[in-house]
PDB file of N, CA and C in Angstrom:
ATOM      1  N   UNK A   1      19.333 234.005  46.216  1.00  0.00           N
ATOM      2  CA  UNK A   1      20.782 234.021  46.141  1.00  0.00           C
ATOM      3  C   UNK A   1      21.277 235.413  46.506  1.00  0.00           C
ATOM      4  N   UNK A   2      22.667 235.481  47.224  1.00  0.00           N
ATOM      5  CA  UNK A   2      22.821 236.820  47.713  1.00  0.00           C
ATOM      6  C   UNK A   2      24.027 237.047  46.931  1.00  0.00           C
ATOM      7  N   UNK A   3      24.735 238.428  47.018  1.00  0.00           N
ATOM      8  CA  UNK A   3      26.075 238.573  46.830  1.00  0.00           C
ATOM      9  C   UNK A   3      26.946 239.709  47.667  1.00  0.00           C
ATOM     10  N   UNK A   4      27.950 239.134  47.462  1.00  0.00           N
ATOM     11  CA  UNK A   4      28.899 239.302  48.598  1.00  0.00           C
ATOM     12  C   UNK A   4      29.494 241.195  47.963  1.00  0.00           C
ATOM     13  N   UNK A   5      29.633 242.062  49.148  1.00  0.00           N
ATOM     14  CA  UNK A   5      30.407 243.538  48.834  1.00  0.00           C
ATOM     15  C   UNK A   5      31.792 242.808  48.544  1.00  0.00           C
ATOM     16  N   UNK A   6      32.164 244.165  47.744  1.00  0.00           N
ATOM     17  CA  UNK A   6      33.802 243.896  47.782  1.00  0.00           C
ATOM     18  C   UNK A   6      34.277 244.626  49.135  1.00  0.00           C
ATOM     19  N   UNK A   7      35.709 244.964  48.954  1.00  0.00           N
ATOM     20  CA  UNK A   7      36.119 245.978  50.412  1.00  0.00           C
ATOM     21  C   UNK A   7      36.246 247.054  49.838  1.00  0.00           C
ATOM     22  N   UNK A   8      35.684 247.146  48.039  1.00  0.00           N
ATOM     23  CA  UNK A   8      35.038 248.709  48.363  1.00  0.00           C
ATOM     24  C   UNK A   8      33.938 249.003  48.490  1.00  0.00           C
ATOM     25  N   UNK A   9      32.504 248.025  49.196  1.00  0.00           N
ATOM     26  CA  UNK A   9      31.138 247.924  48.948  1.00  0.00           C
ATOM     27  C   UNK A   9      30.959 247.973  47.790  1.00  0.00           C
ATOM     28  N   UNK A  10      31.050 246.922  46.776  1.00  0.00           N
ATOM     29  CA  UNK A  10      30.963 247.517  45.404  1.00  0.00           C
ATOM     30  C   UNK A  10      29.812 245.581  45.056  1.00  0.00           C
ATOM     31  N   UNK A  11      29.157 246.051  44.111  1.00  0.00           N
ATOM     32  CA  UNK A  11      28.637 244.824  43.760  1.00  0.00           C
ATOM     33  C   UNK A  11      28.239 244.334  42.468  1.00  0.00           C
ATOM     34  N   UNK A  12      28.779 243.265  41.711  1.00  0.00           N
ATOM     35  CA  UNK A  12      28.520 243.195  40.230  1.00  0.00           C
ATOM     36  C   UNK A  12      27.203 242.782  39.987  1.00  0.00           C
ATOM     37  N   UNK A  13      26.450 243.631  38.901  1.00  0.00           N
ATOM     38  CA  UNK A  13      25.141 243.066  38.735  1.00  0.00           C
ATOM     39  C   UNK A  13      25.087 242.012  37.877  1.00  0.00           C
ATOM     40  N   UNK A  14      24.037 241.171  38.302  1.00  0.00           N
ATOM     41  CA  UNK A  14      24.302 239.475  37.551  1.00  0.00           C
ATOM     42  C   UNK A  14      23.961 239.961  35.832  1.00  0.00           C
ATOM     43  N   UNK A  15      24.087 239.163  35.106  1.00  0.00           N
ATOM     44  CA  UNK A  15      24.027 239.325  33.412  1.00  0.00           C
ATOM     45  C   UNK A  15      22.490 239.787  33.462  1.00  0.00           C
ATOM     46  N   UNK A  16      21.774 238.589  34.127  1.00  0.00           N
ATOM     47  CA  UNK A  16      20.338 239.004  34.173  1.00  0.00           C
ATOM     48  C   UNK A  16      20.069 240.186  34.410  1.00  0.00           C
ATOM     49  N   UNK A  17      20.172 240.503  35.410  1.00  0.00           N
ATOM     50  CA  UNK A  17      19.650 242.189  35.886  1.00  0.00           C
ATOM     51  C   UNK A  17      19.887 243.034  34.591  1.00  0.00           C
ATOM     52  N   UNK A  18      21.918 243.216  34.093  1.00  0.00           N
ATOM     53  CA  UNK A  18      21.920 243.562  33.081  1.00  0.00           C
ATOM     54  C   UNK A  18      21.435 244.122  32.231  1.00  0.00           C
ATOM     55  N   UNK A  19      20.926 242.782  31.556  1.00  0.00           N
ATOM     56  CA  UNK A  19      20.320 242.650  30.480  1.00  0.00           C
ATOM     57  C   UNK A  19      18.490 243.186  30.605  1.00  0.00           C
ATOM     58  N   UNK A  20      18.529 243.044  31.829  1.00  0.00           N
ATOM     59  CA  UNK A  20      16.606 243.488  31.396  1.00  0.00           C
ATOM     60  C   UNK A  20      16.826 244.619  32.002  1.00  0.00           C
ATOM     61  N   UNK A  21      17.731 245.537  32.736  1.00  0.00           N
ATOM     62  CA  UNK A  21      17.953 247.088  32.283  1.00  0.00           C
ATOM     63  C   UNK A  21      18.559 247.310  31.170  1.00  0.00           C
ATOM     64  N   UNK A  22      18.889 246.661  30.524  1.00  0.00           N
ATOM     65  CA  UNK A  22      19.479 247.149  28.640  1.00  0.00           C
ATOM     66  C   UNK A  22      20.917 248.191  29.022  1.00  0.00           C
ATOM     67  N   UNK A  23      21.254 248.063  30.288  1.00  0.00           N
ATOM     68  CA  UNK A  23      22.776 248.112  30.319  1.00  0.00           C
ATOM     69  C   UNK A  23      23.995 247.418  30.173  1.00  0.00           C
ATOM     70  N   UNK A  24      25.331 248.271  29.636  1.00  0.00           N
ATOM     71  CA  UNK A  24      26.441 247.669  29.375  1.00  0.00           C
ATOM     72  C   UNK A  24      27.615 248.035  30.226  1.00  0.00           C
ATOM     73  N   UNK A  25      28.283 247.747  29.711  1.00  0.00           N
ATOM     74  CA  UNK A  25      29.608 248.539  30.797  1.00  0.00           C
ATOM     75  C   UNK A  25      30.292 250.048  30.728  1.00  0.00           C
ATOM     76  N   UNK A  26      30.430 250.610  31.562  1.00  0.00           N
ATOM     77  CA  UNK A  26      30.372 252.302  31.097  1.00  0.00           C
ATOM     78  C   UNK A  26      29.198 253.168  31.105  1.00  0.00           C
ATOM     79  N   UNK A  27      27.971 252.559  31.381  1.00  0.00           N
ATOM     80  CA  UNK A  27      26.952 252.712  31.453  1.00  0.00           C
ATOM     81  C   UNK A  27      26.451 253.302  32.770  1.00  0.00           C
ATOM     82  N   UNK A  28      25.939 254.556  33.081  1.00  0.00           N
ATOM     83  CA  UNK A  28      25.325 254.492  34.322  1.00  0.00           C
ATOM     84  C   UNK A  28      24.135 254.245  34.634  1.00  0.00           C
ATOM     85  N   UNK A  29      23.815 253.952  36.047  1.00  0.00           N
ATOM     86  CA  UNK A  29      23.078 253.502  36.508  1.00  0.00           C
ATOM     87  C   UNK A  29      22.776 254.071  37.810  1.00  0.00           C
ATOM     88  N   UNK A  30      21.714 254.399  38.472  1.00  0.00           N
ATOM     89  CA  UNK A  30      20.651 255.260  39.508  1.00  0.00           C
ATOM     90  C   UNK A  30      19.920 254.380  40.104  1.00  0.00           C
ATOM     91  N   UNK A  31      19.788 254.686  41.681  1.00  0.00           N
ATOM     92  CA  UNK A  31      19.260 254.321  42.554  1.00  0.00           C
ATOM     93  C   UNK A  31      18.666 254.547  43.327  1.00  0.00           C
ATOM     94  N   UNK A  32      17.009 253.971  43.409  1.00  0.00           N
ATOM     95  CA  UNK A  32      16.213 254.919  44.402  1.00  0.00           C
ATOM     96  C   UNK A  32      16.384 253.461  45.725  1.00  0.00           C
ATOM     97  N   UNK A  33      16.587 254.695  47.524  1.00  0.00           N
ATOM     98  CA  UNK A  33      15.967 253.671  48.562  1.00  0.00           C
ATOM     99  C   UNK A  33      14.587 253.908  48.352  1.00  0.00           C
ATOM    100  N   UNK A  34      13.648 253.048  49.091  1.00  0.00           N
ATOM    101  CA  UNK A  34      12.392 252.782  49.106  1.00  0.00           C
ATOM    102  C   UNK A  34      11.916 252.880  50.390  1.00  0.00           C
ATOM    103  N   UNK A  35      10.869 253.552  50.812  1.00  0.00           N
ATOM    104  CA  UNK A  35      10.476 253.027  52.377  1.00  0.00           C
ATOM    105  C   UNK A  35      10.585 251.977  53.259  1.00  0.00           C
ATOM    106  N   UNK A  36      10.527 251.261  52.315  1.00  0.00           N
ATOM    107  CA  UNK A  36       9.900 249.472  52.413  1.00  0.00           C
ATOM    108  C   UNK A  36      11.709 249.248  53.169  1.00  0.00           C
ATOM    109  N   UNK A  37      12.546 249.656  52.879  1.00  0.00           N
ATOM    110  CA  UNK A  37      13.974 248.864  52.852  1.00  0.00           C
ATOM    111  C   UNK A  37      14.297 248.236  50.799  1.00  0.00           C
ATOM    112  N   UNK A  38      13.235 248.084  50.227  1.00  0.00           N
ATOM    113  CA  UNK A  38      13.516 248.189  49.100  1.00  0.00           C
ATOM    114  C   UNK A  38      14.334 249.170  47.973  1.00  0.00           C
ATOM    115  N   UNK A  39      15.287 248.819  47.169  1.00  0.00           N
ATOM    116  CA  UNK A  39      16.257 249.819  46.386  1.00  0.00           C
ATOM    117  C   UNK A  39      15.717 248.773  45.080  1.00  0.00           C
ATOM    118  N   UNK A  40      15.293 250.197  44.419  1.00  0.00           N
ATOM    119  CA  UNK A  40      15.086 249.944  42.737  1.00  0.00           C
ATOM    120  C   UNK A  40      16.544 251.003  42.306  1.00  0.00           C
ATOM    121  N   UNK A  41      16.243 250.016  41.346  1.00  0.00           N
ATOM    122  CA  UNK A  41      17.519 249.954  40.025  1.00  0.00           C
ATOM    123  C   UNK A  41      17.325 250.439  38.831  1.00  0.00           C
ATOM    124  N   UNK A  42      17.691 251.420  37.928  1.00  0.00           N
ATOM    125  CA  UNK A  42      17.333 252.097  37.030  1.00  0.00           C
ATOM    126  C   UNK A  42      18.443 252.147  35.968  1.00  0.00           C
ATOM    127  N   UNK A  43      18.818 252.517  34.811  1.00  0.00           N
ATOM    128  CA  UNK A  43      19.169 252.927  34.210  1.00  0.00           C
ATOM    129  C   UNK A  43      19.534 254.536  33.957  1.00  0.00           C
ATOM    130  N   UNK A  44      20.457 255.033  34.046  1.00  0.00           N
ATOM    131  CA  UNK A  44      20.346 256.964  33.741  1.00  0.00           C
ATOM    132  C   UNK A  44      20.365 256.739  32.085  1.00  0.00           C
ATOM    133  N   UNK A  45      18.747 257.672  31.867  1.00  0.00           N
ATOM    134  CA  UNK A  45      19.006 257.805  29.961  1.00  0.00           C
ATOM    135  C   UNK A  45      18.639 259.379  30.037  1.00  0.00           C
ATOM    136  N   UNK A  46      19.853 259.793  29.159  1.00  0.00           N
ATOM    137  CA  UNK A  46      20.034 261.102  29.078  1.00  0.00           C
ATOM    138  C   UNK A  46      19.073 261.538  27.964  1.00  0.00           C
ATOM    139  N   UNK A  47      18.132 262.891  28.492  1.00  0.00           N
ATOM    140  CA  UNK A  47      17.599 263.353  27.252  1.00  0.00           C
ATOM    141  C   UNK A  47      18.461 263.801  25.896  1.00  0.00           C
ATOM    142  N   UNK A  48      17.938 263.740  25.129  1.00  0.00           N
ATOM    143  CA  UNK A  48      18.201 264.242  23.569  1.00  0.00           C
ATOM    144  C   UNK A  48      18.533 265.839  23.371  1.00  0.00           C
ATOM    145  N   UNK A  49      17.849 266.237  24.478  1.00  0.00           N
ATOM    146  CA  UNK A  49      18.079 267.713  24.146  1.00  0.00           C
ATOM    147  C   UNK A  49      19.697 268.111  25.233  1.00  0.00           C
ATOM    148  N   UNK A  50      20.000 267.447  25.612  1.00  0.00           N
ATOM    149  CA  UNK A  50      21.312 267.364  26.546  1.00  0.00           C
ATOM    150  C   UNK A  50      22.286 267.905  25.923  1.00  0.00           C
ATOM    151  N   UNK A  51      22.457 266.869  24.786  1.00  0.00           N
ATOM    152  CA  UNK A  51      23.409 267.565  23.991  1.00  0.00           C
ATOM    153  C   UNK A  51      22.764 267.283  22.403  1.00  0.00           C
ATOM    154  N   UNK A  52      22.256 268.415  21.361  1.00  0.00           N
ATOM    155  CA  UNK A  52      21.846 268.139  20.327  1.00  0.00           C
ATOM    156  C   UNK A  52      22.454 267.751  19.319  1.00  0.00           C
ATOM    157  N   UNK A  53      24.404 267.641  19.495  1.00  0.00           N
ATOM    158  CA  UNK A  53      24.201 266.876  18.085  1.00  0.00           C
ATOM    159  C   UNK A  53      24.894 265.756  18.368  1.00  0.00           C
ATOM    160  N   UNK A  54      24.754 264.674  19.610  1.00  0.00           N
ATOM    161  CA  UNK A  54      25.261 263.362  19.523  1.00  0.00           C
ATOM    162  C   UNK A  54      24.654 262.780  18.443  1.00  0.00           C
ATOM    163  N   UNK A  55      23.259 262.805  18.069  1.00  0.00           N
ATOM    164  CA  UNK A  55      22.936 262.304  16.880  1.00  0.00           C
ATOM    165  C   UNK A  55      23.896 262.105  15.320  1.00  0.00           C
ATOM    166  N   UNK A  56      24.607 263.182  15.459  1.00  0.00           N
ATOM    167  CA  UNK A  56      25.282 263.443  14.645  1.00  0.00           C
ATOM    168  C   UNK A  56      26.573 262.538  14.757  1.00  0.00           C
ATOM    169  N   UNK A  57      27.138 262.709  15.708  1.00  0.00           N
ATOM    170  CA  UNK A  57      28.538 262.332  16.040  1.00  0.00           C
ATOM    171  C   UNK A  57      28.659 261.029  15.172  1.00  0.00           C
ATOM    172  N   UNK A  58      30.056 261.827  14.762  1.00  0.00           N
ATOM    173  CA  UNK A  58      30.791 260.499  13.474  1.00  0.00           C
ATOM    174  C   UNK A  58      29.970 260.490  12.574  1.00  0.00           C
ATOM    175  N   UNK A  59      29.195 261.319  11.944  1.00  0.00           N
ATOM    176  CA  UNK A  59      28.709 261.242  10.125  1.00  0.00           C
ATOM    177  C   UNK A  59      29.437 261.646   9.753  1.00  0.00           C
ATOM    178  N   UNK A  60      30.606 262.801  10.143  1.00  0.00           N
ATOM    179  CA  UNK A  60      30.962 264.130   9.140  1.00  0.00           C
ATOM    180  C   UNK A  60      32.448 262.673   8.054  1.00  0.00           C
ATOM    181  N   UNK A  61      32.221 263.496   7.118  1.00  0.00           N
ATOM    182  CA  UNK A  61      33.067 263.051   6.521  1.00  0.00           C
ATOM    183  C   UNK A  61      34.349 263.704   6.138  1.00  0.00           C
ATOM    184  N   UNK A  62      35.871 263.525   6.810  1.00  0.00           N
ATOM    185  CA  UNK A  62      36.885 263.916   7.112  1.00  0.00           C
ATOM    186  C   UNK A  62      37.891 263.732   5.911  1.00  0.00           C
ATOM    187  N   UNK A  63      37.591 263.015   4.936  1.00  0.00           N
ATOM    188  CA  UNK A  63      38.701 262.922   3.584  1.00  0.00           C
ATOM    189  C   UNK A  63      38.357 263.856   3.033  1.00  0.00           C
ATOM    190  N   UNK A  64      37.783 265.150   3.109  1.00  0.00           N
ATOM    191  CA  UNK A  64      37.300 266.362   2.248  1.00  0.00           C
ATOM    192  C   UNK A  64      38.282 267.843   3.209  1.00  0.00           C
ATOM    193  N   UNK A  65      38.857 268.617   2.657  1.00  0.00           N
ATOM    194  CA  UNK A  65      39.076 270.014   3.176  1.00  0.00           C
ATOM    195  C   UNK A  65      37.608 270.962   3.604  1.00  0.00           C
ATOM    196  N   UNK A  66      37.840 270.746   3.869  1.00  0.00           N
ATOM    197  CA  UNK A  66      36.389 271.872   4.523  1.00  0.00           C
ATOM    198  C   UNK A  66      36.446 273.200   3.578  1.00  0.00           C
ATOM    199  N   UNK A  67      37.547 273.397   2.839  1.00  0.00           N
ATOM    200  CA  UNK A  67      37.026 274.936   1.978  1.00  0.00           C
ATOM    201  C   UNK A  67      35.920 273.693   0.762  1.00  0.00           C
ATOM    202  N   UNK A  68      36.888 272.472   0.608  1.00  0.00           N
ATOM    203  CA  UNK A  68      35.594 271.887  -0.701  1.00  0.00           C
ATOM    204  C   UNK A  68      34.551 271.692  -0.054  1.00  0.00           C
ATOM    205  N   UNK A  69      33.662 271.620   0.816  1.00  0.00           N
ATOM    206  CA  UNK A  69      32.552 271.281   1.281  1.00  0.00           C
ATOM    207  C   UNK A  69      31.970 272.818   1.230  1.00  0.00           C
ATOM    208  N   UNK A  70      32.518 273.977   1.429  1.00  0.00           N
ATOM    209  CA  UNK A  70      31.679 275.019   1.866  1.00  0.00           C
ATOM    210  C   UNK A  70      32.104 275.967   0.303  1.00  0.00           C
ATOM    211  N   UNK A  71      32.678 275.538  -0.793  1.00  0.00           N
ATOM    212  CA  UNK A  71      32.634 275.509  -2.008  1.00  0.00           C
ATOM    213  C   UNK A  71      31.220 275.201  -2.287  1.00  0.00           C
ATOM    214  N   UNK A  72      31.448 273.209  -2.307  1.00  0.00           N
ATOM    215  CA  UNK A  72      30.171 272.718  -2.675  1.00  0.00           C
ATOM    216  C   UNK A  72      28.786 273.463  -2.206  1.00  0.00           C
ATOM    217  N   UNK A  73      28.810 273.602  -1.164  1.00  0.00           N
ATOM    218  CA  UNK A  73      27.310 273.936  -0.296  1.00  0.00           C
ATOM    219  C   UNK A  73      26.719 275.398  -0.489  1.00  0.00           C
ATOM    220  N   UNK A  74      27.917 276.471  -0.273  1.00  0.00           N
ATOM    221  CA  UNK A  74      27.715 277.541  -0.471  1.00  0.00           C
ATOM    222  C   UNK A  74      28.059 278.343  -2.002  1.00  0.00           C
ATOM    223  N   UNK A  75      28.921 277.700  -2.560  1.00  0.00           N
ATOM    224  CA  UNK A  75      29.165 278.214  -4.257  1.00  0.00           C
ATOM    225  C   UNK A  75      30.703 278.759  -3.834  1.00  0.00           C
ATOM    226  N   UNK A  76      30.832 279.304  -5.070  1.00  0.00           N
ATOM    227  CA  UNK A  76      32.453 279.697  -5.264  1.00  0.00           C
ATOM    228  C   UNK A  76      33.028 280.592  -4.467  1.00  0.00           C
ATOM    229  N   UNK A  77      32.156 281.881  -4.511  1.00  0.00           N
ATOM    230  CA  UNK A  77      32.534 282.844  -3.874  1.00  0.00           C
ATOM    231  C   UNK A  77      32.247 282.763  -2.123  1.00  0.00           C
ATOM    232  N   UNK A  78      31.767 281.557  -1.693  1.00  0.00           N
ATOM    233  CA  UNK A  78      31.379 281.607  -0.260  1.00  0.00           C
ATOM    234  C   UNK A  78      31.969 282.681   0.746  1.00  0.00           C
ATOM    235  N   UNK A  79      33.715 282.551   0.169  1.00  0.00           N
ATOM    236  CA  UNK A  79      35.034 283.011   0.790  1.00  0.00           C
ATOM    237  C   UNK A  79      35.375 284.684   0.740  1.00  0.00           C
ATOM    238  N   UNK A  80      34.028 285.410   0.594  1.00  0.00           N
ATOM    239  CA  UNK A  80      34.373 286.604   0.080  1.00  0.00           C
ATOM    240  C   UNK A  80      33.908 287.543   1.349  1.00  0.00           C
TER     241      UNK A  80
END
């Protein structure tokens, strides 16, 4: 089965493909040509060390003033 460019050469990948690259939408995606005339399809997965604290992103907890947290953590006088 083939599929058709748009008129911006653009082409939707079927659910299948998708799904067995474990991509979603917003997601990029990389492309090698091949000698052959063959183009593999990849996924871009960004290392961890890229940026170190996406891990983090969205734990912090925002109903607190930040002097009570660095109260709590550091003691009374932190502020001196």
């Amino acid at each position: 089965m083939g599929y058709a460019l748009t008129s911006k050469s653009q082409v939707t990948l079927p659910k299948a493909i998708r799904e067995l690259l474990g991509v979603s939408p917003g997601q990029e995606i990389d492309y090698e040509a091949l000698p052959d005339g063959r183009v593999v399809i990849f996924p871009v997965r960004r290392a961890s060390t890229d940026n170190p604290f996406m891990p983090l992103l969205g734990i912090g907890q925002r109903k607190r003033p930040t002097d009570e947290i660095m109260r709590e953590t550091r003691g009374e006088d932190w502020n001196r």
